[in-house]
Protein backbone atom coordinates (compact mmCIF):
# COMPACT_ATOMS: atom_id res chain seq x y z
CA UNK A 1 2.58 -14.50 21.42
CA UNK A 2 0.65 -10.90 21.66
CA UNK A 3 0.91 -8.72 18.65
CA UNK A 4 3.07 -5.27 19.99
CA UNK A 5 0.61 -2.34 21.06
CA UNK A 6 2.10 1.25 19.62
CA UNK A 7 0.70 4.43 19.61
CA UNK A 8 -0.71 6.91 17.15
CA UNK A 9 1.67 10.16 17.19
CA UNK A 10 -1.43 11.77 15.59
CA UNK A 11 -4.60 10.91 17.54
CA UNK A 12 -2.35 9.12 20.34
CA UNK A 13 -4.69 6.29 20.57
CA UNK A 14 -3.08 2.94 21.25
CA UNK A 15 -3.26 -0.26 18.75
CA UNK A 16 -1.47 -3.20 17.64
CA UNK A 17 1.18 -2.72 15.58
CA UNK A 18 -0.62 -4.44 12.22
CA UNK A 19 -3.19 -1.68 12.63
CA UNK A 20 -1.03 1.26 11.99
CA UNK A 21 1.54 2.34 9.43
CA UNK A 22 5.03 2.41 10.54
CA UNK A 23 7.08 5.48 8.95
CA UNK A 24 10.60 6.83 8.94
CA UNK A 25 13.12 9.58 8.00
CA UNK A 26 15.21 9.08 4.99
CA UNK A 27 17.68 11.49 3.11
CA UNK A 28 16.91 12.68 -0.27
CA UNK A 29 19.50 12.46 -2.89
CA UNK A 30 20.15 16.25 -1.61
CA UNK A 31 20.45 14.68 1.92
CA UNK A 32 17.51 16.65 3.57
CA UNK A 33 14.67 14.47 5.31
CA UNK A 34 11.87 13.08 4.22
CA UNK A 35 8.82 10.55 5.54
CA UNK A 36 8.05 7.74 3.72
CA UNK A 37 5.65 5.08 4.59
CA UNK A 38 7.64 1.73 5.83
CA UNK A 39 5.31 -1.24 4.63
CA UNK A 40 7.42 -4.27 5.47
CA UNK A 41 8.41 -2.23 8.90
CA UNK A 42 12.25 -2.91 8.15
CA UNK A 43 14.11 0.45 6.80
CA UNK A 44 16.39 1.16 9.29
CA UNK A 45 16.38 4.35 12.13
CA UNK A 46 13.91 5.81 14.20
CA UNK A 47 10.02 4.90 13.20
CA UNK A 48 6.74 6.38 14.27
CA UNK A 49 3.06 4.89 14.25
CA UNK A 50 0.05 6.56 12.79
CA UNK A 51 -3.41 5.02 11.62
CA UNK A 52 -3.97 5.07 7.69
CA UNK A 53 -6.68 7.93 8.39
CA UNK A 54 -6.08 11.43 6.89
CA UNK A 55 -7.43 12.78 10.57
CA UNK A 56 -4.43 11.08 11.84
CA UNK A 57 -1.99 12.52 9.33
CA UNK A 58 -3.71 15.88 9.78
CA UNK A 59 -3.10 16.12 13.65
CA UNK A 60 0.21 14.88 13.46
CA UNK A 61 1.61 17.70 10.67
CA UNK A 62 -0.35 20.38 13.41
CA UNK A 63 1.25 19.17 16.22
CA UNK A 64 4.89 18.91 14.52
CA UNK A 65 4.47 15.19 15.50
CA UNK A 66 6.50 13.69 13.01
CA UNK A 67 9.07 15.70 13.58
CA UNK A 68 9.41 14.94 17.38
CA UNK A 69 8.62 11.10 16.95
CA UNK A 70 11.71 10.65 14.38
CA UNK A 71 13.86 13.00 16.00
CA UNK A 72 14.70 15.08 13.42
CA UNK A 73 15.81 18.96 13.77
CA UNK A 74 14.83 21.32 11.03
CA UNK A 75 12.83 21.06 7.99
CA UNK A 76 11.46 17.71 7.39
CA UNK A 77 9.26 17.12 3.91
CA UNK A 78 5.88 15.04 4.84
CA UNK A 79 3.83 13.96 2.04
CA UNK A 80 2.22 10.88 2.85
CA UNK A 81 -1.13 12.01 1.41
């Protein structure tokens, strides 16, 4: 069985799923957004794909990318590094 094939929402380059970091939206204790990093790919709701490379990162925060890929409307707090 094939490994899944995702893409990048920062480069948009294509790769197996084990290649790139899987994260999601979760609510702060004060309930606004945040993006953390999803390691065992199981938290629940909407994920996106990235490769672990700061270029990556970098392109997605320009382009508003991880705000489009999870879906979320307003201010959401990125971090990852």
């Amino acid at each position: 069985m094939s490994e899944p094939v995702r893409t990048c929402i920062g480069c948009r380059g294509r790769a197996p799923a084990g290649e790139l970091i899987r994260v999601v939206a979760v609510p702060r204790a004060d309930g606004a957004p945040h993006v953390v990093v999803d390691d065992r790919h199981r938290l629940p709701g909407r994920g996106a794909w990235l490769h672990d490379d700061p270029r990556c990162r970098e392109l997605a925060r320009k382009k508003n990318a991880f705000r489009r890929a999870l879906r979320v409307s307003g201010a959401l707090e990125e971090s990852l590094g």
